[in-house]
C-alpha atoms as a PDB file:
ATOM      1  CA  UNK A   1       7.996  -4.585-120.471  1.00  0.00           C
ATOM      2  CA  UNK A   2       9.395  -7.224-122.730  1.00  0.00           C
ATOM      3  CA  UNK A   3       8.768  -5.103-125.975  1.00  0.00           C
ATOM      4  CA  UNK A   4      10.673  -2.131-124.226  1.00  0.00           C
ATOM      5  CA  UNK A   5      13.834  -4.208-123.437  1.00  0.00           C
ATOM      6  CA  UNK A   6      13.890  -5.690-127.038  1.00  0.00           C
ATOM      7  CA  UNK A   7      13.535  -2.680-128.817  1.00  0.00           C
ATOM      8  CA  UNK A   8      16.026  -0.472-126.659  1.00  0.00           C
ATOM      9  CA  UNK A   9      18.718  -3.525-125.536  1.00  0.00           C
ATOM     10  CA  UNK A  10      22.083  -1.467-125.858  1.00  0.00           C
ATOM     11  CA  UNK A  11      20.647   1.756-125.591  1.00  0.00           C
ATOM     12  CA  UNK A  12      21.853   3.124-122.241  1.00  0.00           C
ATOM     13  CA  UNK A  13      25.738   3.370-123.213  1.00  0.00           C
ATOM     14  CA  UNK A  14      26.126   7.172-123.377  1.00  0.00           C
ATOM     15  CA  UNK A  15      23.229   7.441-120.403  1.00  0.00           C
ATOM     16  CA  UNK A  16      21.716  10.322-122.561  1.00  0.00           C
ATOM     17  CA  UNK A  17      22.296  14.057-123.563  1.00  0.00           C
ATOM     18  CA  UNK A  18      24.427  16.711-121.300  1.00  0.00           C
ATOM     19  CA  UNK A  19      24.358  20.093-121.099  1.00  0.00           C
ATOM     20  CA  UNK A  20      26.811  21.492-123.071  1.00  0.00           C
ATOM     21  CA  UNK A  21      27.830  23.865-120.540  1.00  0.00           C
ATOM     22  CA  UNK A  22      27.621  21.258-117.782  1.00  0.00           C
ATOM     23  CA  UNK A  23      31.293  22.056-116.460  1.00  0.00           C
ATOM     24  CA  UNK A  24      30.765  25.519-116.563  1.00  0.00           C
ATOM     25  CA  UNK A  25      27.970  25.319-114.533  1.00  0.00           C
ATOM     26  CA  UNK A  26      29.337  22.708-111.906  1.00  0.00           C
ATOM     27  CA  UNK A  27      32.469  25.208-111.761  1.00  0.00           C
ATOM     28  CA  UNK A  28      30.014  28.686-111.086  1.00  0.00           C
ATOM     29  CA  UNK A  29      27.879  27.161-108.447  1.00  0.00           C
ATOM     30  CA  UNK A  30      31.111  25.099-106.214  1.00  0.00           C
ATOM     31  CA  UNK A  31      32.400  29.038-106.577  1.00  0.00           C
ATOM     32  CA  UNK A  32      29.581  30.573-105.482  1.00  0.00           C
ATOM     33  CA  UNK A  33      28.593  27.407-102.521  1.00  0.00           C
ATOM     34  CA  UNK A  34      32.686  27.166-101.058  1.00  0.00           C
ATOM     35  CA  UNK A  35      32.834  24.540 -98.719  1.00  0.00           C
ATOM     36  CA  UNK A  36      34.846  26.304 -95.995  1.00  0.00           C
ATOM     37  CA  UNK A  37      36.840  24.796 -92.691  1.00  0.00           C
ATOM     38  CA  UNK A  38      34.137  26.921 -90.980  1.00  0.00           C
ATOM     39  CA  UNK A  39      31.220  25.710 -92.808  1.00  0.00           C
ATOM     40  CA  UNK A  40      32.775  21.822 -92.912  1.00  0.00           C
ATOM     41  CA  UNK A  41      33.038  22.005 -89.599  1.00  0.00           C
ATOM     42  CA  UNK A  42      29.272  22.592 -88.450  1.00  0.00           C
ATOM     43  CA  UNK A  43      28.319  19.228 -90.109  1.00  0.00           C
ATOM     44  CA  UNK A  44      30.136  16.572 -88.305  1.00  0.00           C
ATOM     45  CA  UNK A  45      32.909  15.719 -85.921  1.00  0.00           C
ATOM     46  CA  UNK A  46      36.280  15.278 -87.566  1.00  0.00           C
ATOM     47  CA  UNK A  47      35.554  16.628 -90.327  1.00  0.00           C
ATOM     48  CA  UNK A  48      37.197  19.636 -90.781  1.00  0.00           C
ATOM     49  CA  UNK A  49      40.268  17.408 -91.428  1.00  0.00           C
ATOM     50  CA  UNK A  50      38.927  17.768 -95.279  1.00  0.00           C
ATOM     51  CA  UNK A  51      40.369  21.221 -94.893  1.00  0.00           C
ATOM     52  CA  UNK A  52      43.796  22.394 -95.384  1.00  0.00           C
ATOM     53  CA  UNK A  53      44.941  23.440 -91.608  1.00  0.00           C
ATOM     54  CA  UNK A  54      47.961  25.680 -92.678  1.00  0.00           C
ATOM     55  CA  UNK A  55      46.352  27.659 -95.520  1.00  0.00           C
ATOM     56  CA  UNK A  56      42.599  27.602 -94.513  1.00  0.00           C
ATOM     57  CA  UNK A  57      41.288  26.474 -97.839  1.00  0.00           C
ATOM     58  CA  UNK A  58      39.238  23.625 -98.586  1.00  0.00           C
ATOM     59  CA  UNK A  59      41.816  20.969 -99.677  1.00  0.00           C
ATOM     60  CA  UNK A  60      40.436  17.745 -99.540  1.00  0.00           C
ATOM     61  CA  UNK A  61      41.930  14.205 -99.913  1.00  0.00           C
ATOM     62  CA  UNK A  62      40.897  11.492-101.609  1.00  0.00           C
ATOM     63  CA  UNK A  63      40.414   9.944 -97.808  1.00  0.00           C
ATOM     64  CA  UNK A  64      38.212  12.859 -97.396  1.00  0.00           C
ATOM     65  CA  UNK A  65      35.690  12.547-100.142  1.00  0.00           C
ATOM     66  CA  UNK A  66      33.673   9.562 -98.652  1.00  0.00           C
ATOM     67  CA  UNK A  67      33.379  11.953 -95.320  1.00  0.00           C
ATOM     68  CA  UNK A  68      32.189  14.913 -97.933  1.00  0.00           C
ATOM     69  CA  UNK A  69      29.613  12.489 -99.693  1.00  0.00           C
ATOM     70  CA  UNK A  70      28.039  11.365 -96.336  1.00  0.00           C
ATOM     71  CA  UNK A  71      27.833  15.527 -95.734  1.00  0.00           C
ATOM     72  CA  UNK A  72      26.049  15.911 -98.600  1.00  0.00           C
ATOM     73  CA  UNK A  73      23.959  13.381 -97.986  1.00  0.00           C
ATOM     74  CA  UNK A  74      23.256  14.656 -94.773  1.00  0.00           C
ATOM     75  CA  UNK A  75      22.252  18.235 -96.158  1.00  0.00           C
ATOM     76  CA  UNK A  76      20.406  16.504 -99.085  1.00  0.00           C
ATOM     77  CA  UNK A  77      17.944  14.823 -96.401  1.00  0.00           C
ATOM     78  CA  UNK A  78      17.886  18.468 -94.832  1.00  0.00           C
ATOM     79  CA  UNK A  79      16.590  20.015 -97.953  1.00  0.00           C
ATOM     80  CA  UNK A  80      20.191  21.904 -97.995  1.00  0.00           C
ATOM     81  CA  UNK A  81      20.027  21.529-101.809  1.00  0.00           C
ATOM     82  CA  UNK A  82      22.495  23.854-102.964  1.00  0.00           C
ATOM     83  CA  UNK A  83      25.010  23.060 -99.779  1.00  0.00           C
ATOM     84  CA  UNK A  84      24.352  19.319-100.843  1.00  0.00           C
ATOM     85  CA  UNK A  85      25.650  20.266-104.316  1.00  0.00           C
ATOM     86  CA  UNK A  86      28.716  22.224-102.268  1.00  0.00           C
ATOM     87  CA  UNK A  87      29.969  19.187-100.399  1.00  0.00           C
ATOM     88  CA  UNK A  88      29.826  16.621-103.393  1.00  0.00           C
ATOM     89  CA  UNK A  89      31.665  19.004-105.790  1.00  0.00           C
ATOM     90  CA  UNK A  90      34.519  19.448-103.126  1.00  0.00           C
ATOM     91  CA  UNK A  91      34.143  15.091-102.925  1.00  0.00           C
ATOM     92  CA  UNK A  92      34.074  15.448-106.625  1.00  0.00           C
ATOM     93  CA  UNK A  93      37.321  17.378-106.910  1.00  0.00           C
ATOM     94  CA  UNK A  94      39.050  15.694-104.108  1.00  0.00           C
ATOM     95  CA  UNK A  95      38.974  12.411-105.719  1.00  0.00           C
ATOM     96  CA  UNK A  96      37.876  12.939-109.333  1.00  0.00           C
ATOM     97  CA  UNK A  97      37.999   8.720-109.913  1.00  0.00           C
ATOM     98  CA  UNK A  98      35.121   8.429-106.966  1.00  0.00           C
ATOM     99  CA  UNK A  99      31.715   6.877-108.145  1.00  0.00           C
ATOM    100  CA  UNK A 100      30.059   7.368-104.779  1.00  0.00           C
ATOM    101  CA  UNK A 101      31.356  11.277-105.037  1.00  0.00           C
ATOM    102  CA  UNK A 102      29.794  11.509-108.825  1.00  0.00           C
ATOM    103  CA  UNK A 103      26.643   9.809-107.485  1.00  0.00           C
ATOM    104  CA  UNK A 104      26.278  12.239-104.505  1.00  0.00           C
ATOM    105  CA  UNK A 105      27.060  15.415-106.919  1.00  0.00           C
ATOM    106  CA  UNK A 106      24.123  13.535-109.466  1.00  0.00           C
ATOM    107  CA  UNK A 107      21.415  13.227-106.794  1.00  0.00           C
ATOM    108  CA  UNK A 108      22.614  17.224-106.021  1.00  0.00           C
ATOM    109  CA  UNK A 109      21.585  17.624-109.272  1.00  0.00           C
ATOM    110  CA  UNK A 110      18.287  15.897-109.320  1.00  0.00           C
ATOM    111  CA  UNK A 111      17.241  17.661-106.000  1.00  0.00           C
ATOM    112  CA  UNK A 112      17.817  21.009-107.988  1.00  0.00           C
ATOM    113  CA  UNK A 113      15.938  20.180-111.259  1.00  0.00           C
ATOM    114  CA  UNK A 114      18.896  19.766-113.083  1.00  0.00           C
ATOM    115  CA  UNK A 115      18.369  16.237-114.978  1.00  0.00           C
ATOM    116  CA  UNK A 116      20.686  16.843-117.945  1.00  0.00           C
ATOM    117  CA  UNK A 117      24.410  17.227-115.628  1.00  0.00           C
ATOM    118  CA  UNK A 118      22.611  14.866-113.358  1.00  0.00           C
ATOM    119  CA  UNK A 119      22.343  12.091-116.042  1.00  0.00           C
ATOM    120  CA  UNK A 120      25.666  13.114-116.967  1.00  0.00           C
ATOM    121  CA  UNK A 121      27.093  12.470-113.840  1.00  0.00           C
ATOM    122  CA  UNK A 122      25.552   9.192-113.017  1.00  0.00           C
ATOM    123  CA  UNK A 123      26.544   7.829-115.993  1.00  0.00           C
ATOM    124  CA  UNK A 124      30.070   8.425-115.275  1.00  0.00           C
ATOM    125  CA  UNK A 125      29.407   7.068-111.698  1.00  0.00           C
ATOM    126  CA  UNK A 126      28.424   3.721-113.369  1.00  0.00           C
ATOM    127  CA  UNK A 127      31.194   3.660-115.916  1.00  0.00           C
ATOM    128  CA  UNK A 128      33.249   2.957-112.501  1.00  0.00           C
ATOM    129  CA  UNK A 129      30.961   1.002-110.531  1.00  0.00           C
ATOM    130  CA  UNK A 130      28.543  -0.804-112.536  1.00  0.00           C
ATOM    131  CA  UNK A 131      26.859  -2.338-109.184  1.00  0.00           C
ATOM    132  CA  UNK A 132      25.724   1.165-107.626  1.00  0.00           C
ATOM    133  CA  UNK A 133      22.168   0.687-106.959  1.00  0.00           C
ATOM    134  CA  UNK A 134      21.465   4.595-105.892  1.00  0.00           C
ATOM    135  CA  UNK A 135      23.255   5.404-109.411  1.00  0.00           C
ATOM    136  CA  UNK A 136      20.682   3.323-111.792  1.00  0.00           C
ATOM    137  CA  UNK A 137      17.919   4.462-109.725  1.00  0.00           C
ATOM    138  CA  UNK A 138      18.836   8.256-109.632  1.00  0.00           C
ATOM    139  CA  UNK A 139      19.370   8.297-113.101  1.00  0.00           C
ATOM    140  CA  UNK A 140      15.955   6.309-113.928  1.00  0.00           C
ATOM    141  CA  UNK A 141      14.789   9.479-112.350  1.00  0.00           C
ATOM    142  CA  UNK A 142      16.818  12.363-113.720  1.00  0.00           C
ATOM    143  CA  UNK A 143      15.477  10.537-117.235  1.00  0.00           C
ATOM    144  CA  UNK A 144      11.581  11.128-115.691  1.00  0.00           C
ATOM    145  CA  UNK A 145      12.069  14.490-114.543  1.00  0.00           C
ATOM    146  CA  UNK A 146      13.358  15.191-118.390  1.00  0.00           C
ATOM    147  CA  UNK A 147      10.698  13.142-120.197  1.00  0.00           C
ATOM    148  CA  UNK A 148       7.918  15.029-117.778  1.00  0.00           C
ATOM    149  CA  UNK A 149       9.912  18.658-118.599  1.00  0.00           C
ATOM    150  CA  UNK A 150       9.330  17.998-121.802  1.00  0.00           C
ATOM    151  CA  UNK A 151       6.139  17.200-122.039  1.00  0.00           C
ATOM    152  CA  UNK A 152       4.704  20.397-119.812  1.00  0.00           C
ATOM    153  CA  UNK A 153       6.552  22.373-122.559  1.00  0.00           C
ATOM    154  CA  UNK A 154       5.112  20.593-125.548  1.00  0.00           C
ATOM    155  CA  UNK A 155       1.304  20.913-123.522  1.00  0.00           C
ATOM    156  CA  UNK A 156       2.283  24.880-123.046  1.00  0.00           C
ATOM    157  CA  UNK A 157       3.446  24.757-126.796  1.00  0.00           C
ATOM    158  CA  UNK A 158       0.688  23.576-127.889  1.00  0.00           C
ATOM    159  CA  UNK A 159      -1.560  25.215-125.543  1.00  0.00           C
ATOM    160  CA  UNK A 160      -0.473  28.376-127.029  1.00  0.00           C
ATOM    161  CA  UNK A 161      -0.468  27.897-130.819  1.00  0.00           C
ATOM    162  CA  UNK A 162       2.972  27.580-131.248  1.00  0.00           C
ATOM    163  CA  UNK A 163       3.249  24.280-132.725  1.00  0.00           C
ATOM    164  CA  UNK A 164      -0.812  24.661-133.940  1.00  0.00           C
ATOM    165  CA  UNK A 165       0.083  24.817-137.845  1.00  0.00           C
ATOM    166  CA  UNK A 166       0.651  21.374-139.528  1.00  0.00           C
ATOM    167  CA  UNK A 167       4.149  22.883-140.843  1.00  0.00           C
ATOM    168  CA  UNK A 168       5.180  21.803-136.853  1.00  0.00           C
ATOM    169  CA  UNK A 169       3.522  18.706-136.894  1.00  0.00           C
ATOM    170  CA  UNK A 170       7.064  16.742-137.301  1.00  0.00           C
ATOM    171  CA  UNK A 171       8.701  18.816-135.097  1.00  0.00           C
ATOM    172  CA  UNK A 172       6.058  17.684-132.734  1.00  0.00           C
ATOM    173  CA  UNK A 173       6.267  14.147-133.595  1.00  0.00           C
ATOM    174  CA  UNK A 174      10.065  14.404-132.769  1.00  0.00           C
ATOM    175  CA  UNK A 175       9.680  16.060-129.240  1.00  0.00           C
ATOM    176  CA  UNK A 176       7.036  13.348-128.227  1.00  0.00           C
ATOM    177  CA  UNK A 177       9.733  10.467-129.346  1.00  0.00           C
ATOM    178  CA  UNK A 178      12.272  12.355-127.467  1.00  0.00           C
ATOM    179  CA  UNK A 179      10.389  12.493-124.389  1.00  0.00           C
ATOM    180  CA  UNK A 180       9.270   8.663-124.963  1.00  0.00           C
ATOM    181  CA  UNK A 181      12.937   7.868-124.928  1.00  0.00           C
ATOM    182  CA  UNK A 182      13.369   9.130-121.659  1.00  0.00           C
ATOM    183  CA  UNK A 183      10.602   7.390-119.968  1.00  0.00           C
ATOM    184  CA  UNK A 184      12.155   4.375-121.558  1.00  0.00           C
ATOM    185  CA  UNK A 185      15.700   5.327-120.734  1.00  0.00           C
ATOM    186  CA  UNK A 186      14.160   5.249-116.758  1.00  0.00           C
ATOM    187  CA  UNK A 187      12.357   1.934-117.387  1.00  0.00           C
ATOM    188  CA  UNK A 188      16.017   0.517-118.335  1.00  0.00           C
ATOM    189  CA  UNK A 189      17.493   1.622-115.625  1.00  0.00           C
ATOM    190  CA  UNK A 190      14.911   1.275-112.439  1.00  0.00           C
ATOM    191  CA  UNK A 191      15.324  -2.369-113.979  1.00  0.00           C
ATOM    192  CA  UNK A 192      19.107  -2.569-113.599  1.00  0.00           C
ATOM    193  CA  UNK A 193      18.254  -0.737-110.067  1.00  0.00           C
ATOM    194  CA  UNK A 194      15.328  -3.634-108.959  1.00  0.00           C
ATOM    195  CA  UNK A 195      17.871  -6.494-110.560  1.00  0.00           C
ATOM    196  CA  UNK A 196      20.922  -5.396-107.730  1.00  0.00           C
ATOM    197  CA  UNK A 197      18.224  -4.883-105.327  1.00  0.00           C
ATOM    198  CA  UNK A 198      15.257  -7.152-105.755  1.00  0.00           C
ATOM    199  CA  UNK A 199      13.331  -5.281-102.679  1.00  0.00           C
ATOM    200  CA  UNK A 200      13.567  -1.349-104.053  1.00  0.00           C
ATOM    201  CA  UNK A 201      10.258  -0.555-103.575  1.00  0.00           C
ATOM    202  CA  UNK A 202      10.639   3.327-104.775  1.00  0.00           C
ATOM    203  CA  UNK A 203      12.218   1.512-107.874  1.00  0.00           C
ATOM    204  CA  UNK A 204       9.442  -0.659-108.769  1.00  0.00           C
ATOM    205  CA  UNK A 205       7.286   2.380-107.932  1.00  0.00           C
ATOM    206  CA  UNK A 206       8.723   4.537-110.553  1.00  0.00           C
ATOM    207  CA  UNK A 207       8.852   2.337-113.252  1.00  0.00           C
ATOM    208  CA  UNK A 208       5.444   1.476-112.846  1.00  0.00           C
ATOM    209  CA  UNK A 209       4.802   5.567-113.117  1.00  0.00           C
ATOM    210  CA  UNK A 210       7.280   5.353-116.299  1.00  0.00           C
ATOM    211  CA  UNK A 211       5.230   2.658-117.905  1.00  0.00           C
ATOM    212  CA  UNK A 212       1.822   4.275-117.215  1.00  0.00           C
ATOM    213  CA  UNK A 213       3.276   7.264-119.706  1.00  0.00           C
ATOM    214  CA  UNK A 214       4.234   4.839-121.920  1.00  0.00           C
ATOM    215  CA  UNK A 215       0.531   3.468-121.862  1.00  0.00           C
ATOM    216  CA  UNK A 216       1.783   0.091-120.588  1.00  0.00           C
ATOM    217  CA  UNK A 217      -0.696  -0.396-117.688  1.00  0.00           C
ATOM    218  CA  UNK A 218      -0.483  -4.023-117.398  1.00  0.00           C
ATOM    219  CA  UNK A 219       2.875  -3.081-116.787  1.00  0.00           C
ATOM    220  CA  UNK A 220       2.503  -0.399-114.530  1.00  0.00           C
ATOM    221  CA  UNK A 221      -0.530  -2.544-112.577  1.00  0.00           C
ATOM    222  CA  UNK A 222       2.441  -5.627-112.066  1.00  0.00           C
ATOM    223  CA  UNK A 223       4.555  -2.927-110.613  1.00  0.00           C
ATOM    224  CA  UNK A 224       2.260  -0.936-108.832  1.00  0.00           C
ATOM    225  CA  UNK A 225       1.091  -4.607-106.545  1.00  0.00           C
ATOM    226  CA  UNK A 226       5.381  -5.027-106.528  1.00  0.00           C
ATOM    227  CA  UNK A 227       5.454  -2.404-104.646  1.00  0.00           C
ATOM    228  CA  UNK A 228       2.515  -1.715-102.932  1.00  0.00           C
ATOM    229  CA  UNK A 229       3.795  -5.684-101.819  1.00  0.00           C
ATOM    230  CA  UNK A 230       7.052  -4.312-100.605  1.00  0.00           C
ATOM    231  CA  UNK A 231       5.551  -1.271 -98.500  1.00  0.00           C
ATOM    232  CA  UNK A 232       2.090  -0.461 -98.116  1.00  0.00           C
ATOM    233  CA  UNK A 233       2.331   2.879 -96.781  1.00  0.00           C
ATOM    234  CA  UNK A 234       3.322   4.052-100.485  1.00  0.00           C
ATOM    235  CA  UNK A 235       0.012   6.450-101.148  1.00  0.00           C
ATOM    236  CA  UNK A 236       1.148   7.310-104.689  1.00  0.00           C
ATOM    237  CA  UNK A 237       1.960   3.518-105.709  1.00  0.00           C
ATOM    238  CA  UNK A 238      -1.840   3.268-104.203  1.00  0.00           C
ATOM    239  CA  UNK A 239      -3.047   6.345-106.616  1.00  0.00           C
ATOM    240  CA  UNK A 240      -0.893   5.647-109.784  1.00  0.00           C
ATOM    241  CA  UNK A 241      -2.670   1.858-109.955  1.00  0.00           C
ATOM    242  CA  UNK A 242      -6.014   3.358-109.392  1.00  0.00           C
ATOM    243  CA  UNK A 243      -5.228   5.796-112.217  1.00  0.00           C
ATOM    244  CA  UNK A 244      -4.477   2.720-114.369  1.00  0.00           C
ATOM    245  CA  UNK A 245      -7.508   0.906-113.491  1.00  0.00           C
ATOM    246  CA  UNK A 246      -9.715   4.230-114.846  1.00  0.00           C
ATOM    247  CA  UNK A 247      -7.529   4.129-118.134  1.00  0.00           C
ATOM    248  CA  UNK A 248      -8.266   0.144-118.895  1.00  0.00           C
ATOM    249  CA  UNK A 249     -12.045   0.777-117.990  1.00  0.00           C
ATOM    250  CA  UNK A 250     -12.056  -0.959-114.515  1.00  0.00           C
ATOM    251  CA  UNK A 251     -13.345   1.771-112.219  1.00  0.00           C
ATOM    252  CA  UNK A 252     -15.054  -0.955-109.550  1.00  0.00           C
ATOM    253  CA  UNK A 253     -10.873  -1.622-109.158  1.00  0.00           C
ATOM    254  CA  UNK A 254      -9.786   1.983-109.353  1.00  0.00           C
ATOM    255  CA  UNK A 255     -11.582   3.402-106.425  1.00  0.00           C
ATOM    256  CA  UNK A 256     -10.734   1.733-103.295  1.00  0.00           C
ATOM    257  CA  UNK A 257      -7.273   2.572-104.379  1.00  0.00           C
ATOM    258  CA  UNK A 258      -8.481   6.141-104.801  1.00  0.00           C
ATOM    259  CA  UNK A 259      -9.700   5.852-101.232  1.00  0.00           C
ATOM    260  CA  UNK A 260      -6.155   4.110 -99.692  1.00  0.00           C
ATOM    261  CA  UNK A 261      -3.894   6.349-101.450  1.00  0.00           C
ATOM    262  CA  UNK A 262      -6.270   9.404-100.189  1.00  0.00           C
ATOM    263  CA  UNK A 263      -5.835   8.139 -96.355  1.00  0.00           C
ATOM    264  CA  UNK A 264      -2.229   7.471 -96.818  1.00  0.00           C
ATOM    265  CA  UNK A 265      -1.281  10.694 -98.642  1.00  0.00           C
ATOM    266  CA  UNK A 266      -3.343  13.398 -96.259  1.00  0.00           C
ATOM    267  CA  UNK A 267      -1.612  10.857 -93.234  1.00  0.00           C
ATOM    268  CA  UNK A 268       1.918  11.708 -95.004  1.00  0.00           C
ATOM    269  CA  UNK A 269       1.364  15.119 -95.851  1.00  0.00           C
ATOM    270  CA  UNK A 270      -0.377  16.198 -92.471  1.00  0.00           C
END
């Protein structure tokens, strides 16, 4: 882990690439997800006040955009996705300076696959509030979700020939240190995550998964046991350090792992 924070110490300050059209799209999908008096009103008592009473349009204050993130939040547990993404865009626009609103519109984002506006949002969460926790660890995992995008695409690249003629071979070389910067990128910050929260077990957990890509599984191991330590009802902490034993050669180690994380996960997933 050492060699990763030497060789990418300073690298997080533009929090990586956006979508070009990121605006456009945040604009398109608030327009076609309104939140309504009539729809605010089914998720919790009062608050409808986020609406304008005289007009009937969704006017919210900047009062009103902590009471629009915990909505959101509320629908995000649900699996409301897209009326997750409604509610924090209305927090968004109702107090444009909130980092808890650009953190809930971020983990809107990450819920719907969308890791490029969701990075771009965290990171200007964080450029308010440099001590949000959820905001380090969401975008540790927006940076995943890209490095593991890009990777199926390079395996269905190559899969199909595309990049099979050595005239591709650097444009192959490129994509794999592209994706490699992302799992690095998450390593950074699930560390700034685990260093405001020393007890993040889900932290720990996916930096130990970020390592593994890297091929760091000492690394991975350390934080696998972290936190496996922290909660040992984790089945996939349980599976991704078995998975580490089998690439270092120690399959005696790997397979009562195997055997925890397949109790835990069938007990999770029943």
């Amino acid at each position: 882990m050492g060699k990763v924070r030497r060789t990418l110490a300073g690298g997080l300050s533009d929090g990586g690439e956006s979508d070009g059209n990121g605006e456009r799209s945040r604009r398109a999908r608030a327009a076609s997800h309104p939140v309504t008096p009539e729809t605010v009103g089914e998720h919790g008592k009062g608050s409808a006040a986020a609406c304008d009473n005289t007009g009937g349009a969704a006017v919210a204050t900047s009062r009103d955009a902590k009471r629009l993130c915990r909505l959101s939040a509320k629908s995000l547990k649900a699996g409301e996705h897209e009326e997750a993404l409604a509610f924090a865009q209305q927090a968004v626009e109702a107090d444009e300076g909130s980092a808890e609103a650009l953190t809930a519109r971020a983990l809107a984002y990450v819920a719907l696959a969308e890791p490029a506006l969701a990075i771009e949002d965290f990171t200007r969460a964080l450029s308010l509030d440099q001590r949000l926790v959820e905001a380090y660890y969401g975008r540790g995992r927006a940076h995943y979700d890209m490095a593991e995008y890009l990777s199926t695409a390079d395996a269905a690249a190559i899969k199909s020939g595309e990049r099979a003629d050595g005239r591709r071979s650097l444009a192959r070389r490129a994509a794999a240190a592209h994706r490699e910067g992302h799992f690095e990128r998450a390593i950074l910050d699930f560390t700034e995550a685990i260093g405001l929260q020393a007890k993040h077990a889900e932290a720990y957990l996916c930096r130990a998964k970020a390592f593994q890509h890297l091929g760091l599984y000492d690394d991975a191991i350390a934080d696998f046991d972290t936190a496996i330590a922290l909660n040992s009802k984790i089945g996939e902490a349980y599976l991704g350090r078995g998975i580490a034993y089998v690439a270092k050669g120690e399959y005696p180690r790997a397979i009562p792992d195997f055997h925890k994380a397949e109790e835990l996960l069938q007990a999770k997933y029943r």
